[in-house]
Protein backbone atom coordinates (compact mmCIF):
# COMPACT_ATOMS: atom_id res chain seq x y z
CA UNK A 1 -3.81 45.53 -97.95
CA UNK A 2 -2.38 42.98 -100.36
CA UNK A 3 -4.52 42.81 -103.87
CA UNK A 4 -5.18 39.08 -103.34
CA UNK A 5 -6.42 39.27 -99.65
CA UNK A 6 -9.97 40.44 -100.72
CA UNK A 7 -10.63 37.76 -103.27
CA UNK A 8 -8.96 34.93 -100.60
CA UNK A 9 -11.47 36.27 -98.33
CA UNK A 10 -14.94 36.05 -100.39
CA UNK A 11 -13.81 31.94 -101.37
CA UNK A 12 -13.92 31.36 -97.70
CA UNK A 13 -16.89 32.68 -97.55
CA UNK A 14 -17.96 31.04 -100.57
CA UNK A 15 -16.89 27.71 -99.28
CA UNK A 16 -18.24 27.92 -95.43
CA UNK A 17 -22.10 28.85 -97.38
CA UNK A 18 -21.81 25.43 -99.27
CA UNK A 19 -20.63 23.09 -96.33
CA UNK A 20 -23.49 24.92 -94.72
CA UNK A 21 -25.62 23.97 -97.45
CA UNK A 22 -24.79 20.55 -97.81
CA UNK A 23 -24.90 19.93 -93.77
CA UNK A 24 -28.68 21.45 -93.91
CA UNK A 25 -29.27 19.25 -96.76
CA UNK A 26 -28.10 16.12 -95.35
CA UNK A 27 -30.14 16.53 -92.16
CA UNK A 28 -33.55 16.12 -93.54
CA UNK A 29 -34.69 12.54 -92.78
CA UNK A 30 -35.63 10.07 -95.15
CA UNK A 31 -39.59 9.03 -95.11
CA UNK A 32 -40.19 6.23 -92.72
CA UNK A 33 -40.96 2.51 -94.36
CA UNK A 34 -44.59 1.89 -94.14
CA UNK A 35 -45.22 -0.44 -91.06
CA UNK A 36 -45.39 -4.34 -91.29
CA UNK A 37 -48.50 -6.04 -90.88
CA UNK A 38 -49.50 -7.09 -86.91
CA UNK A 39 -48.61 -10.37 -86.18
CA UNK A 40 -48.23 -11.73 -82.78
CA UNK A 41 -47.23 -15.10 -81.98
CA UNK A 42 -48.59 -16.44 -78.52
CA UNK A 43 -47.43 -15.28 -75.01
CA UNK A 44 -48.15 -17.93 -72.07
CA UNK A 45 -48.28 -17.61 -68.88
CA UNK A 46 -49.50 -19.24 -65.78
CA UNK A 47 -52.61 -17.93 -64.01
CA UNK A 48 -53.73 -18.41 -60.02
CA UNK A 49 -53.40 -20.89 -57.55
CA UNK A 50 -53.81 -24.80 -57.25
CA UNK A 51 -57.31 -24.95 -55.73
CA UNK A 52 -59.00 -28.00 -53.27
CA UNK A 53 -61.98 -29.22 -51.68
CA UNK A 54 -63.63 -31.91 -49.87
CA UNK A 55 -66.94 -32.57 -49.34
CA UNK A 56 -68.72 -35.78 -48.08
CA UNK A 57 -69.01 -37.20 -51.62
CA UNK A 58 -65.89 -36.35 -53.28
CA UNK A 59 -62.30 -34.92 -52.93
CA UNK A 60 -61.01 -32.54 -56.33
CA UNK A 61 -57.63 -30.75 -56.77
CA UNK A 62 -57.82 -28.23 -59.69
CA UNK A 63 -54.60 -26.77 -61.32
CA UNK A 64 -53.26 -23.64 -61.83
CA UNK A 65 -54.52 -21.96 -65.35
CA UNK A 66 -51.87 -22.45 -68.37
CA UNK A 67 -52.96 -19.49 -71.01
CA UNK A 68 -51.79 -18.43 -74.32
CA UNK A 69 -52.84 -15.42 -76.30
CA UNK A 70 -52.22 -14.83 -80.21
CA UNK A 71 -53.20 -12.72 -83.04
CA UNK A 72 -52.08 -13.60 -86.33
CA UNK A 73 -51.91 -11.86 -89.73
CA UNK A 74 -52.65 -14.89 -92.33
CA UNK A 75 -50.49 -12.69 -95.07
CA UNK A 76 -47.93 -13.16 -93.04
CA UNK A 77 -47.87 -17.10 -92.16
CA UNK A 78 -49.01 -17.40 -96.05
CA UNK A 79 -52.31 -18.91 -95.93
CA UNK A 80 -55.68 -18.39 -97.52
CA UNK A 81 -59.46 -17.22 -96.34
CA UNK A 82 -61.02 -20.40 -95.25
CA UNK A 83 -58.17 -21.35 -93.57
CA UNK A 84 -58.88 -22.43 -89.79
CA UNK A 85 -56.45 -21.07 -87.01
CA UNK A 86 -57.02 -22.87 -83.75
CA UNK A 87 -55.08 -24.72 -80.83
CA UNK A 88 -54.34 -28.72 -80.67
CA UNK A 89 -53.01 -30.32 -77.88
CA UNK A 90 -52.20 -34.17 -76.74
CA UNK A 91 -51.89 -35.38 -73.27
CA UNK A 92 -48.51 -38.03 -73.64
CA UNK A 93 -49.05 -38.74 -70.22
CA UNK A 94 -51.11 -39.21 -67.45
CA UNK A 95 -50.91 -40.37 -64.06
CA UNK A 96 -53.66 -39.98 -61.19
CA UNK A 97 -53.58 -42.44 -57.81
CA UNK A 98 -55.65 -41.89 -54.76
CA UNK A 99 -55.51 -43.97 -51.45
CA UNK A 100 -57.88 -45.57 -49.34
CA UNK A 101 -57.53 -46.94 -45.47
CA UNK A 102 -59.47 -48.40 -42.79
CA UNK A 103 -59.11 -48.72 -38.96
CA UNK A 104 -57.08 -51.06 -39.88
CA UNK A 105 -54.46 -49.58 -42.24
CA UNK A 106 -54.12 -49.11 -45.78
CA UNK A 107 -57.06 -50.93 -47.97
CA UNK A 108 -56.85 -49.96 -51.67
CA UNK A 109 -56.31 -47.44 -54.53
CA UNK A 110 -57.97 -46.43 -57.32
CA UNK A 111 -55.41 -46.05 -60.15
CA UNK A 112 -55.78 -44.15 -63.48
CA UNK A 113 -53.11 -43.42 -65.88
CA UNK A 114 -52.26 -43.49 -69.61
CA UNK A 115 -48.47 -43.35 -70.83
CA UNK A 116 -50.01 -43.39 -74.70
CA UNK A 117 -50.48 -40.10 -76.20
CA UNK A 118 -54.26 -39.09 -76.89
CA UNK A 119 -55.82 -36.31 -77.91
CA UNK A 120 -57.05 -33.44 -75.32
CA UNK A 121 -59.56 -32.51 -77.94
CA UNK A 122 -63.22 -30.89 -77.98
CA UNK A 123 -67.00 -32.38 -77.49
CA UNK A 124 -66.59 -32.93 -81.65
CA UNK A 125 -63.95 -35.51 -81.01
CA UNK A 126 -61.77 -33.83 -83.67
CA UNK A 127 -58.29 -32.99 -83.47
CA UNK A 128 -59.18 -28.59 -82.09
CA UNK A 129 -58.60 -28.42 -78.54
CA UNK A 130 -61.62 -25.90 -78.23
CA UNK A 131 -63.36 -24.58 -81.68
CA UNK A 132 -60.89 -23.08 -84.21
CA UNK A 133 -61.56 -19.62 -86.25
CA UNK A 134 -61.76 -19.06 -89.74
CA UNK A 135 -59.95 -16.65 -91.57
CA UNK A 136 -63.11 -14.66 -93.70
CA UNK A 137 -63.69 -11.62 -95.55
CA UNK A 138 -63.86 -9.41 -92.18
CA UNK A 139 -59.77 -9.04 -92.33
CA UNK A 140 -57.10 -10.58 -92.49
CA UNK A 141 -56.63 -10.82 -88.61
CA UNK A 142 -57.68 -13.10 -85.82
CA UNK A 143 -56.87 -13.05 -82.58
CA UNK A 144 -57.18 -16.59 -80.06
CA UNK A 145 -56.91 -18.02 -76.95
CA UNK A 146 -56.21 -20.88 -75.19
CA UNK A 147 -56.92 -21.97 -71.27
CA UNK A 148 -56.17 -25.14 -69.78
CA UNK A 149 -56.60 -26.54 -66.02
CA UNK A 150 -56.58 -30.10 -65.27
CA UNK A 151 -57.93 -31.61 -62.11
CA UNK A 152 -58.78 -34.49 -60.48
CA UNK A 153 -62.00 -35.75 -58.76
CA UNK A 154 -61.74 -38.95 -56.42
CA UNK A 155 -64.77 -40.45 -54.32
CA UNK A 156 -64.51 -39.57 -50.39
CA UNK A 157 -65.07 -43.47 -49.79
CA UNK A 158 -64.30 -46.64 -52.30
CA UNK A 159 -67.17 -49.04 -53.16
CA UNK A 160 -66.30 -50.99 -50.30
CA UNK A 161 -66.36 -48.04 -47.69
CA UNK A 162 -62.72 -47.39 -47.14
CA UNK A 163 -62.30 -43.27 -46.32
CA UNK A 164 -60.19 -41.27 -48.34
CA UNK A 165 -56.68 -40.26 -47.20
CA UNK A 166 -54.69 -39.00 -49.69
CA UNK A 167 -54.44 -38.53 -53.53
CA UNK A 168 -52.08 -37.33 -56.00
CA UNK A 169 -52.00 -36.23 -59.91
CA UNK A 170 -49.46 -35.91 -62.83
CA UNK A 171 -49.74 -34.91 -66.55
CA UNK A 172 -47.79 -33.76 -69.17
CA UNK A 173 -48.79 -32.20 -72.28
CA UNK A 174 -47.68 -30.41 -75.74
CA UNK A 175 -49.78 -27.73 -77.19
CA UNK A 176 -49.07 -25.97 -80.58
CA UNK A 177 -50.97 -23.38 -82.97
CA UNK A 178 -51.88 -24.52 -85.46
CA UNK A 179 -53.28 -23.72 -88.97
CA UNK A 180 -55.34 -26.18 -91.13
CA UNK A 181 -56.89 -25.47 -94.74
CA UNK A 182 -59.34 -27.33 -95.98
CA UNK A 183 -57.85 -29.56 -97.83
CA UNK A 184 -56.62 -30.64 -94.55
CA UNK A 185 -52.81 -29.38 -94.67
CA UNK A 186 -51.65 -28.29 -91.19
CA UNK A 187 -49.06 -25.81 -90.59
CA UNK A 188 -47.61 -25.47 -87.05
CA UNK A 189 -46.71 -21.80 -85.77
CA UNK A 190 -45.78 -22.37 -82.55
CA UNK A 191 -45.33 -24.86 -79.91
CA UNK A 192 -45.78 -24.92 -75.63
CA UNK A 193 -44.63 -27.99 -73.77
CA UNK A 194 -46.15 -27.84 -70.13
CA UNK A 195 -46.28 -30.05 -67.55
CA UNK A 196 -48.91 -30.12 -63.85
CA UNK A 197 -48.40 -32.30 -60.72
CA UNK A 198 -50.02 -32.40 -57.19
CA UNK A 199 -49.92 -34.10 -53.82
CA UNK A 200 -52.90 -33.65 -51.42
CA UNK A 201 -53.48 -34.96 -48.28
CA UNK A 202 -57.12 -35.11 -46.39
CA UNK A 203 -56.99 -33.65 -42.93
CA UNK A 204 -59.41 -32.71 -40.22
CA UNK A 205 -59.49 -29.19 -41.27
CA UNK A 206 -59.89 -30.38 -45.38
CA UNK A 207 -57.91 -31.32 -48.14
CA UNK A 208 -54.90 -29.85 -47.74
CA UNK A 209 -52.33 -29.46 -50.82
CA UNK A 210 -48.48 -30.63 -49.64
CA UNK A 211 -46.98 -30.16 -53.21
CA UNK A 212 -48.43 -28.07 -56.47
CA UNK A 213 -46.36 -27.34 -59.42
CA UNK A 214 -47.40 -26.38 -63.18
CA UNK A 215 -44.25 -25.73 -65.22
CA UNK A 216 -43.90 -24.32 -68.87
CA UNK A 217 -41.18 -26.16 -70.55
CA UNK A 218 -40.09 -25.70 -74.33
CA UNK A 219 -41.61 -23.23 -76.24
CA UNK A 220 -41.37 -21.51 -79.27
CA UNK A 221 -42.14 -21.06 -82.75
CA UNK A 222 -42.81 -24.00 -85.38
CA UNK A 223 -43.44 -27.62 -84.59
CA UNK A 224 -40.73 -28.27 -81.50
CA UNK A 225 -39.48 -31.78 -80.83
CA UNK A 226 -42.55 -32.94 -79.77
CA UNK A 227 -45.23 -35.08 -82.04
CA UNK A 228 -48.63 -33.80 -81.84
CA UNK A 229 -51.28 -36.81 -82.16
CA UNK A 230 -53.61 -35.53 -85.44
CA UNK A 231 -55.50 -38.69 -84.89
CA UNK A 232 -56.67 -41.30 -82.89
CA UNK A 233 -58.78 -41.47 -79.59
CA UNK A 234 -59.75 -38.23 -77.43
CA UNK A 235 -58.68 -37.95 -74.05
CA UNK A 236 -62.15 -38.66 -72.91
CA UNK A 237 -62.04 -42.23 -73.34
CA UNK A 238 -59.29 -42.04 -70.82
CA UNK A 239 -60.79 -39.10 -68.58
CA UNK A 240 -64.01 -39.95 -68.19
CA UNK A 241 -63.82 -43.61 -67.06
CA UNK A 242 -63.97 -44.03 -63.31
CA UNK A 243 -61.09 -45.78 -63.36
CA UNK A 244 -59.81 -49.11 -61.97
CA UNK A 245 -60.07 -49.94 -58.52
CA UNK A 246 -57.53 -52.71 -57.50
CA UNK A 247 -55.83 -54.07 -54.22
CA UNK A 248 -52.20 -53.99 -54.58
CA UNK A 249 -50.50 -57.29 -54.26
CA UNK A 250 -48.26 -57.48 -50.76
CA UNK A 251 -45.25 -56.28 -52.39
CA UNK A 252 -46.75 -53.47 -54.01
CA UNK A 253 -48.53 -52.03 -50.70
CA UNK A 254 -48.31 -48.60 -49.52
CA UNK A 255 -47.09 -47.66 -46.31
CA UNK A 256 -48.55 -44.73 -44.18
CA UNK A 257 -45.56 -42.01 -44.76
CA UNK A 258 -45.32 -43.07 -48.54
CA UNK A 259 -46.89 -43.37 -51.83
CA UNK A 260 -46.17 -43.47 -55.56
CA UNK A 261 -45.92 -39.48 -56.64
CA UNK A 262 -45.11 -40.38 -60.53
């Protein structure tokens, strides 16, 4: 044996028991960072069918159900208790059209539409579509939801008789989330552009839907491109008058395979 093989030997040794060291060392995992606060921006989605009916005194077509679900943290979108979370929503536009005929033909529409925004509001006539929450001394979390499903009721005969044949509906709208404190400053967390339109025809087995479509559009968080309406007149002035019945001029007259589907 060489005199310098036994000390070569034991610094091998020496040096494999402190990489072993250091590798056992290194594997321990640091502590985990304490979780962020819950906070959960809406989902939306589109619920059921288009649904319609006819009965001897009316014909109504009832959209599909447009639903969003949030909970929010208000530590986390920066804003105090007594703050109110809720939804607000205008209705830019709104078109609704349904057609009347005789033995003889065509007779008459009744015509009801808006292309000026308004707000889709609740029975306070303020700018919450529905009733906001408050943020309180319960916690710091609140959790909301909004529902939405427009429809469209037209009389089975006009004032002068003529039967129903057909009818038709369009609107389009802009929702957002909003925040307001009460001083009144409003801070938008997320926006849903959405959009419902129908055709319906009356046949001897009911009302029959030939076209149904509600569409999300743009969507996301803050504002969007849209302009919510904060104030101004509720969509009830435009949704609960009975509309305007008119006879089209000549020109404007419907024929039997067409109508105006705006």
């Amino acid at each position: 044996m060489f005199p310098y093989e036994e000390p070569a030997k034991q610094q091998a040794e020496e040096e494999e028991q402190q990489q072993l060291q250091v590798q056992v060392t290194a594997a321990v995992p640091a502590p985990p960072p304490p979780p962020a606060p819950a906070h959960a921006l809406p989902v939306f989605q589109v619920d059921g069918d288009f649904h319609a009916d006819l009965n001897e005194e009316r014909a109504r077509v009832t959209t599909s159900v447009i639903r969003g679900q949030a909970n929010i943290d208000r530590r986390v979108v920066g804003v105090e208790i007594g703050t109110d979370l809720g939804w607000v929503q205008t209705m830019f536009r709104a078109r609704m059209q349904a057609d009347y005929y005789t033995e003889g033909g065509y007779a008459r529409s009744l015509i009801l539409q808006t292309t000026e925004p308004v707000i889709d509001g609740n029975d306070n006539n303020d700018i919450w579509y529905g009733d906001p929450r408050r943020f309180d001394h319960t916690g710091p979390f609140i959790g909301t939801v909004f529902d939405d499903s427009p429809q469209f009721v037209a009389p089975a005969l006009s004032p002068e008789g003529d039967r129903l044949v057909r009818l038709s509906g369009s609107w389009t709208f802009g929702c957002w989330l909003v925040t307001r404190s009460q001083n009144l400053r409003s801070k938008f967390l997320y926006h849903q552009d959405w959009t419902a339109s129908f055709h319906a025809e009356v046949t001897p087995e009911g009302l029959a839907l030939s076209y149904s479509d509600l569409t999300l559009g743009d969507a996301g968080a803050g504002p969007g491109t849209l302009h919510p309406l904060m104030d101004g007149p509720p969509s009830s002035t435009f949704l609960d008058d009975q509309g305007t019945w008119r006879v089209l001029a000549e020109a404007e007259r419907l024929d039997q395979d067409g109508m105006d589907l705006t």
